[in-house]
N, C-alpha and C. Protein backbone atom coordinates (compact mmCIF):
# COMPACT_ATOMS: atom_id res chain seq x y z
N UNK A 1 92.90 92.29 110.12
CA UNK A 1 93.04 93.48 109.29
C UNK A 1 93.61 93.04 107.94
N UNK A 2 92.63 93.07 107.40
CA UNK A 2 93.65 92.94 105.62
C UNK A 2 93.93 94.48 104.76
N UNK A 3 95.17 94.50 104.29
CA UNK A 3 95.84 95.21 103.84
C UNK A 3 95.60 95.43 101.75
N UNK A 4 95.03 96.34 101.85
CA UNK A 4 94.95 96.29 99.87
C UNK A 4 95.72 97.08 99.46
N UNK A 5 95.54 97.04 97.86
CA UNK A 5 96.15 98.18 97.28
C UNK A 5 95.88 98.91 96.41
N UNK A 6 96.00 100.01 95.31
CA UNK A 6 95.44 100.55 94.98
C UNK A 6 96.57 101.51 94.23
N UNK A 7 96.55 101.76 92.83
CA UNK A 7 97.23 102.84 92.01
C UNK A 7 96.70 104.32 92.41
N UNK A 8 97.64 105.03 92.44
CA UNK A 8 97.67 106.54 92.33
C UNK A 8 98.37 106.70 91.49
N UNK A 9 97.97 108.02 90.76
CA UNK A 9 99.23 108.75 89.70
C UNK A 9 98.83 109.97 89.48
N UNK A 10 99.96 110.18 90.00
CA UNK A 10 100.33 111.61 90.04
C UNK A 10 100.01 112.33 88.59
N UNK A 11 99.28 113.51 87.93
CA UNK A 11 98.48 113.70 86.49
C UNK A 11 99.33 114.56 86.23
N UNK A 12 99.98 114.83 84.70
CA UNK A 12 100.83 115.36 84.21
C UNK A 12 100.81 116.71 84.89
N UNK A 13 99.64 117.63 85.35
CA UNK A 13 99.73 118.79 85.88
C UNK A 13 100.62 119.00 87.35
N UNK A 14 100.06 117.78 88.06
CA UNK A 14 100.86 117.60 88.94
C UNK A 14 102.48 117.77 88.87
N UNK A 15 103.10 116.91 88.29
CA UNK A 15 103.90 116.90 88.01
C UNK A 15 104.87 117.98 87.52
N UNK A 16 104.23 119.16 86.38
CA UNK A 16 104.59 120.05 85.87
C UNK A 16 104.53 121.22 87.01
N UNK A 17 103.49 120.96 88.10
CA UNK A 17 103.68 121.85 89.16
C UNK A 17 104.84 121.53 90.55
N UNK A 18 104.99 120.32 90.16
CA UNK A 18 106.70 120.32 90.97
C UNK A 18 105.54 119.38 92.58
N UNK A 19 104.74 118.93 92.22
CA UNK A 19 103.69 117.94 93.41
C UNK A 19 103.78 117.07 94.09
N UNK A 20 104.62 115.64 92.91
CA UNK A 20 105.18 114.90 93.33
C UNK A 20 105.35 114.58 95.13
N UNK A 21 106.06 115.19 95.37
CA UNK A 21 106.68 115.18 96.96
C UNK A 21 105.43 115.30 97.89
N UNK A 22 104.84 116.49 97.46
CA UNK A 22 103.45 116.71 98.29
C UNK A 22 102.54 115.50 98.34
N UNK A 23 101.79 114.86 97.20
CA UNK A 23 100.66 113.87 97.18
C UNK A 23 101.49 112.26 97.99
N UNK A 24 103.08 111.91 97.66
CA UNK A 24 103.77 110.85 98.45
C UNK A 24 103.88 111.67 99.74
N UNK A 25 104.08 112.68 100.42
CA UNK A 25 104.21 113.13 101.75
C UNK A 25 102.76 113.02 102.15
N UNK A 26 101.58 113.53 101.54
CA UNK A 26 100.49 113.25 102.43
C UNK A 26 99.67 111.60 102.35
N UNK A 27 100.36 110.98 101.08
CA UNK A 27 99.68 109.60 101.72
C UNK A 27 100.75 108.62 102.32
N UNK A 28 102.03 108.88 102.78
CA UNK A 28 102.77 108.52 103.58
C UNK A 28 102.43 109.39 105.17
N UNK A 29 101.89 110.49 105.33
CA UNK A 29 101.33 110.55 106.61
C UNK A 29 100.25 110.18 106.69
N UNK A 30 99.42 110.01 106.00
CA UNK A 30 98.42 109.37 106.29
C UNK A 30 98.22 107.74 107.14
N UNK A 31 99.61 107.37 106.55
CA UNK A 31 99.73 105.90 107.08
C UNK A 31 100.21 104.65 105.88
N UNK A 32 99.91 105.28 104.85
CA UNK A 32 100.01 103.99 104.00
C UNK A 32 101.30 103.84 103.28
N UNK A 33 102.08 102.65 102.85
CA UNK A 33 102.96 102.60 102.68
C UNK A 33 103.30 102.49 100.83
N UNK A 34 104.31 103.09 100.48
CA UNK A 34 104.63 103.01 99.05
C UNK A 34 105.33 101.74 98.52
N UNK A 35 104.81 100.99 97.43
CA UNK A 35 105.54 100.07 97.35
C UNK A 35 106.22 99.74 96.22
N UNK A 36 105.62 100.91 95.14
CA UNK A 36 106.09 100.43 93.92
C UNK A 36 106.02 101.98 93.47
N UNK A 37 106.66 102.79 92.50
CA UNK A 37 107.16 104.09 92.17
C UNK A 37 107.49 104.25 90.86
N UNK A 38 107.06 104.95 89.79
CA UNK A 38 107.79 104.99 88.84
C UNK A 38 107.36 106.23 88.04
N UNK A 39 108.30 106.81 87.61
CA UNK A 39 108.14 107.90 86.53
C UNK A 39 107.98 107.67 85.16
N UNK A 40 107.25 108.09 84.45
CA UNK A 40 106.41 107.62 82.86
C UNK A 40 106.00 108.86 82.17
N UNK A 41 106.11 108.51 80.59
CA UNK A 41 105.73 109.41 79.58
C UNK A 41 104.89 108.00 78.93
N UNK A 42 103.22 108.08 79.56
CA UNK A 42 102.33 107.33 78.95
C UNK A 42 102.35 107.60 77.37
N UNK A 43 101.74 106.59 76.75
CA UNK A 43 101.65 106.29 75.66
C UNK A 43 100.57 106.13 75.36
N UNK A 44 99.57 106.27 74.01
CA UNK A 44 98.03 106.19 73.88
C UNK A 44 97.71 104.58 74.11
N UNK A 45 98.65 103.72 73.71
CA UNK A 45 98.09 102.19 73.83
C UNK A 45 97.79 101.92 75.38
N UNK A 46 99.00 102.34 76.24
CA UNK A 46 98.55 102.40 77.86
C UNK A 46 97.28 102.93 78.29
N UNK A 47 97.11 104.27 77.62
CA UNK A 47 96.00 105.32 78.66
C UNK A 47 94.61 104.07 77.88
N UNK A 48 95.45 103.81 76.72
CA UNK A 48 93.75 103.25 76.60
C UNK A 48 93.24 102.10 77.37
N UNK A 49 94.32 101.17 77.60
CA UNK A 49 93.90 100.64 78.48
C UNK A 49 93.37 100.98 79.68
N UNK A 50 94.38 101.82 80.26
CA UNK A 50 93.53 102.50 81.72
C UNK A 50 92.37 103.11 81.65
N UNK A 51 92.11 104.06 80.40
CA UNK A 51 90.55 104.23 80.16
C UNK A 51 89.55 103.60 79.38
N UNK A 52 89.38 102.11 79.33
CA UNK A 52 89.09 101.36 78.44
C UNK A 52 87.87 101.80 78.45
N UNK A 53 87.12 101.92 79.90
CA UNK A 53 85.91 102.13 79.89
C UNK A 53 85.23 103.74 79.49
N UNK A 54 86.40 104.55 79.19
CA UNK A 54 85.45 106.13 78.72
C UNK A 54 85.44 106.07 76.91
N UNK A 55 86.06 104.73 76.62
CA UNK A 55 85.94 105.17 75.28
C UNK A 55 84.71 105.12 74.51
N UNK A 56 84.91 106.26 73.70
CA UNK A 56 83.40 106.94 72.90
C UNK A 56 82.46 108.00 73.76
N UNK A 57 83.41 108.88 74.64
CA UNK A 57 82.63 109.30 75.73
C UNK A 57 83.29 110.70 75.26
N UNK A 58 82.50 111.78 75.21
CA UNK A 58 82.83 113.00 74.88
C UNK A 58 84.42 113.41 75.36
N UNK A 59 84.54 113.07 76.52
CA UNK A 59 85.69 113.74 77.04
C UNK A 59 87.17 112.78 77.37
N UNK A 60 86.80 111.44 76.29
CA UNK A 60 87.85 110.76 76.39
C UNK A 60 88.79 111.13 75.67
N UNK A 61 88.63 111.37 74.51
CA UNK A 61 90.20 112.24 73.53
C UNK A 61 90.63 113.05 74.42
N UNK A 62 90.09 114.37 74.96
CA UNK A 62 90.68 115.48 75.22
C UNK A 62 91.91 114.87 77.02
N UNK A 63 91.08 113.51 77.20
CA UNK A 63 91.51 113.18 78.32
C UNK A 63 93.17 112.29 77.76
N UNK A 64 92.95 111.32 77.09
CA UNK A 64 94.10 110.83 76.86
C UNK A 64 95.10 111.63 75.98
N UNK A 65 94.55 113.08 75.15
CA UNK A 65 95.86 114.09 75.27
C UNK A 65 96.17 114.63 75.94
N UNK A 66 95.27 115.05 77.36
CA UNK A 66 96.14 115.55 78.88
C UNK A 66 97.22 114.64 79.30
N UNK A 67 96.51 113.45 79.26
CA UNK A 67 97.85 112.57 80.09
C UNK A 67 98.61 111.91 79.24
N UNK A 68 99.03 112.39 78.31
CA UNK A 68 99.92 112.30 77.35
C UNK A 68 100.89 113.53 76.80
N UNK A 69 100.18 114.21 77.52
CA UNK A 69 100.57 116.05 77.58
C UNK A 69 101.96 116.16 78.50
N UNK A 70 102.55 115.02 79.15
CA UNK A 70 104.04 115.57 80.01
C UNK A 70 103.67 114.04 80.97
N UNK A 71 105.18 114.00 81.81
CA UNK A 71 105.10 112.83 82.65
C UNK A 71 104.24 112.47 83.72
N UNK A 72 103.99 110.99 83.98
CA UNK A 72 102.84 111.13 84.61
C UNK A 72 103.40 110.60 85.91
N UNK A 73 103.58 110.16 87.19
CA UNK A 73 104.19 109.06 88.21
C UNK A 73 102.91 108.73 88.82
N UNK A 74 103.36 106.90 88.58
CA UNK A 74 102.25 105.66 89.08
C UNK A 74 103.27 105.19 90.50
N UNK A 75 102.03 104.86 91.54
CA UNK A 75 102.41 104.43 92.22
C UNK A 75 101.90 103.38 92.85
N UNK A 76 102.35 102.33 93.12
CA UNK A 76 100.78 101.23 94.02
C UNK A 76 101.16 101.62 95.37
N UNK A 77 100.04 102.35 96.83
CA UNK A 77 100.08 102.03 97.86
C UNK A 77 99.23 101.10 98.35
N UNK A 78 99.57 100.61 99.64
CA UNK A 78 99.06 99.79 100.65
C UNK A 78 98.66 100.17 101.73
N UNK A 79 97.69 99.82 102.37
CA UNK A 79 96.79 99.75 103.87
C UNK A 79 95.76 99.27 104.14
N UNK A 80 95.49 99.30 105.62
CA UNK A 80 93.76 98.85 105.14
C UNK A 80 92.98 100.05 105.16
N UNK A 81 92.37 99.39 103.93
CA UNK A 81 91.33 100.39 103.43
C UNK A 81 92.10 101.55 102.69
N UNK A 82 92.97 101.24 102.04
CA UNK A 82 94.03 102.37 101.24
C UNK A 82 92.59 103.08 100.04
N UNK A 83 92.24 102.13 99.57
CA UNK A 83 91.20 102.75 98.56
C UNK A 83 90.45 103.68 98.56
N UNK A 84 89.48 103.48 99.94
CA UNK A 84 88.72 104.90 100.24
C UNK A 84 89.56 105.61 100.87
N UNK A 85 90.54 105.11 101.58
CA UNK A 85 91.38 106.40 102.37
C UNK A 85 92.17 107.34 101.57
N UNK A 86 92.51 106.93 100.54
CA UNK A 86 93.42 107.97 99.12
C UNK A 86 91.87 108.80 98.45
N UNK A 87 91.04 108.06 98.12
CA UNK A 87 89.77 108.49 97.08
C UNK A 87 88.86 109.98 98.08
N UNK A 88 89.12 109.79 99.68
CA UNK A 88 89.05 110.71 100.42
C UNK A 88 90.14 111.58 100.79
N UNK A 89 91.33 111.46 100.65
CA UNK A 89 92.86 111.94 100.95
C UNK A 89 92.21 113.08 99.42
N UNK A 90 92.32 112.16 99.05
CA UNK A 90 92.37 113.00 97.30
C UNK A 90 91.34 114.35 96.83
N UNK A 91 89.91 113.58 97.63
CA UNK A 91 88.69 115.05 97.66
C UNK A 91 87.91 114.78 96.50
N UNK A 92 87.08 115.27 95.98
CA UNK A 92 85.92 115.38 94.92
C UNK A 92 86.88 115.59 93.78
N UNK A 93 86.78 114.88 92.52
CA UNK A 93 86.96 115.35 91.42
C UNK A 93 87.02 116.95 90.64
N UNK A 94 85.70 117.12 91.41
CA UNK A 94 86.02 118.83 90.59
C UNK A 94 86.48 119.85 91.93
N UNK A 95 87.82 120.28 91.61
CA UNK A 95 89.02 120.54 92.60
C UNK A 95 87.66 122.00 92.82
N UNK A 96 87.26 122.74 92.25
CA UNK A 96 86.31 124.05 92.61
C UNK A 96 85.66 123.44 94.01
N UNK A 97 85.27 122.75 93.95
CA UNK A 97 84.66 122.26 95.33
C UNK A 97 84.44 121.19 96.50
N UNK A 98 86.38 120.71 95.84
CA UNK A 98 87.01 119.93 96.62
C UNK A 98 87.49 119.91 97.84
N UNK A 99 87.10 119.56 99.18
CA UNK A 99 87.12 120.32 100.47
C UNK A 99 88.55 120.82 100.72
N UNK A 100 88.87 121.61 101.52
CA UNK A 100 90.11 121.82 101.99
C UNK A 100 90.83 120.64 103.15
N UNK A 101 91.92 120.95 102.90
CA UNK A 101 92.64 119.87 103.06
C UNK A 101 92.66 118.08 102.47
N UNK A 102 91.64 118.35 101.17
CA UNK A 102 92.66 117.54 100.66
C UNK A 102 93.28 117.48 99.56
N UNK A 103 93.68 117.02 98.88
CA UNK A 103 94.78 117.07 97.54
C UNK A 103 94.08 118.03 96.58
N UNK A 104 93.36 117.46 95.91
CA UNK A 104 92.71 118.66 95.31
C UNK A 104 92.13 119.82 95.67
N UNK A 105 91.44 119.76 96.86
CA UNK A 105 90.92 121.15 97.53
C UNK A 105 91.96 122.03 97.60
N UNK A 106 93.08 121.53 98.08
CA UNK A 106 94.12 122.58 98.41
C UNK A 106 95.50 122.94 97.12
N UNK A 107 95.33 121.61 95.86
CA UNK A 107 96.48 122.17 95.14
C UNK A 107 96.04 122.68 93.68
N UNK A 108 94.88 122.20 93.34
CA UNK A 108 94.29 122.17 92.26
C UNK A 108 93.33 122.86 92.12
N UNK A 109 92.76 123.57 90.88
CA UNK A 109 91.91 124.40 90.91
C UNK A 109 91.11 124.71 88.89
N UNK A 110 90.50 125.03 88.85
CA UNK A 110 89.40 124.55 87.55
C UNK A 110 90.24 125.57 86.57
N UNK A 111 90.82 124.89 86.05
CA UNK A 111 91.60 125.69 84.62
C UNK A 111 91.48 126.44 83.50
N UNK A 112 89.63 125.79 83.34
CA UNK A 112 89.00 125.90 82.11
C UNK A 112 89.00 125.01 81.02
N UNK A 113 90.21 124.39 80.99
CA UNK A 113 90.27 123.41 80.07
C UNK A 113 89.33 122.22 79.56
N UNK A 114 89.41 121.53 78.71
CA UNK A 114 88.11 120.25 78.27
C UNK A 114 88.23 119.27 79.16
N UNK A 115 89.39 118.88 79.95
CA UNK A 115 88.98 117.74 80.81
C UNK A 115 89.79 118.76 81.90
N UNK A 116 88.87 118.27 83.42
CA UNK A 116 89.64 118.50 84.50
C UNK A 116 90.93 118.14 84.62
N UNK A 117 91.69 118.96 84.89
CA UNK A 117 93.08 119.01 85.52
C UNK A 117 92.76 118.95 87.03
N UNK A 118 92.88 117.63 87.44
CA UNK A 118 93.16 117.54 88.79
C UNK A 118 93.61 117.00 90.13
N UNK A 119 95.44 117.14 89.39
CA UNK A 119 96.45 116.51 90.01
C UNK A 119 96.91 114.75 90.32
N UNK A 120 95.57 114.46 91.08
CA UNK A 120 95.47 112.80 91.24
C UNK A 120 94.64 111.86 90.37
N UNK A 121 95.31 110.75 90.46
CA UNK A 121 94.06 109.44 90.53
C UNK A 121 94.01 108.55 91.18
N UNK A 122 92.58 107.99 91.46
CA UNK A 122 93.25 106.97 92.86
C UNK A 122 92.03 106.20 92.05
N UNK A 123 92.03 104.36 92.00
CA UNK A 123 91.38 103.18 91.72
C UNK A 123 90.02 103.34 92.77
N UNK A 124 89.22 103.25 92.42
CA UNK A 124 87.57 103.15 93.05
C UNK A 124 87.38 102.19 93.88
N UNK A 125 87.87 101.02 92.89
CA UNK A 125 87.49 99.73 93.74
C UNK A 125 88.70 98.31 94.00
N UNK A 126 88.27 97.51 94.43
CA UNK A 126 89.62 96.86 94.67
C UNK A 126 89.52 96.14 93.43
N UNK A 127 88.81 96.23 92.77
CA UNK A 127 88.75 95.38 91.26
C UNK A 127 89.74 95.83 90.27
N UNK A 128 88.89 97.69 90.03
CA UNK A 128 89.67 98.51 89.40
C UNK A 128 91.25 98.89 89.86
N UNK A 129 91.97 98.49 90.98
CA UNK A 129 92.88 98.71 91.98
C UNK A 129 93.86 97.43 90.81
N UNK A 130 92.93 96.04 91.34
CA UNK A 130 93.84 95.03 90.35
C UNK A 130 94.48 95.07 88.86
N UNK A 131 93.63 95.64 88.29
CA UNK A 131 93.24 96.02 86.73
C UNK A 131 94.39 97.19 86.24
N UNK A 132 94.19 98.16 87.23
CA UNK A 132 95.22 99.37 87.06
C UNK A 132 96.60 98.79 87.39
N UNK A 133 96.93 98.36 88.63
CA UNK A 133 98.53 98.06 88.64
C UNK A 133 98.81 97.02 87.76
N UNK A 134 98.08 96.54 87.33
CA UNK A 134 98.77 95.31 86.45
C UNK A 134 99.00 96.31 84.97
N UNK A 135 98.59 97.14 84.65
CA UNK A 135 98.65 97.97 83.53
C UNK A 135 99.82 98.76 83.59
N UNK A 136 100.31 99.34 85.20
CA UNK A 136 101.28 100.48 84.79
C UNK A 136 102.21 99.63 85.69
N UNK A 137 101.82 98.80 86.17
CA UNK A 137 103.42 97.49 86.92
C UNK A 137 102.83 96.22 86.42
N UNK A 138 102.99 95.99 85.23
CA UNK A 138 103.10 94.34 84.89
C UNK A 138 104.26 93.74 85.64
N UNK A 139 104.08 92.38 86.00
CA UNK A 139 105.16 91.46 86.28
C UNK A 139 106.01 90.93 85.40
């Protein structure tokens, strides 16, 4: 069994809705373990890194002033198979028809706003997994 890892962060909405506790309580029952934690007021040089790849993409401004819009909390967990198990913990991107029971199905919901508000993020791949914690936990 090999064990990976993978960034989550909690999205300024989250946060402003008091979430925190909820998204670490359901991927700590889920099984996977927290290993690294931190609370942040991103900065545009960070998000750009983390979104290196939407830049020039209609909805990248409106995105790096959301998450620059209030604090964000990064976290790296661990398990096997943490990646798809959070990216499924977490539910479809657009929270309108994000199944119930999971993070977004059940806390999040379509705002109207230019970029989705919707609570989480979780790394795709174990590539993007490497790439991200080294961005919001350098050594």
């Amino acid at each position: 069994m090999s064990t990976e890892k993978t960034l989550i962060l909690v999205k300024p909405d989250g946060v402003r809705r008091g979430l925190v506790g909820e998204v670490i309580s359901r991927v700590e029952t889920k099984g996977y373990s927290i290993e690294a934690l931190r609370l942040l007021n991103a900065d545009r040089a960070l998000l750009e890194q983390h979104y290196a790849e939407h830049i020039g993409k209609p909805f990248y401004e409106p995105l790096v002033e959301f998450m620059m819009s209030g604090p964000i909390v990064a976290m790296v967990a661990s398990g096997n198979r943490v990646i798809e198990g959070f990216r499924s913990l977490a539910g479809v991107t657009d929270p309108t028809v994000a199944a119930p029971g999971t993070i977004r199905g059940d806390l999040a919901r379509d705002q109207g706003t230019k970029v989705v508000q919707n609570i989480v993020h979780g790394s795709d791949s174990p590539e993007s997994a490497a790439r991200e914690i080294q961005i919001f936990f350098p050594k």
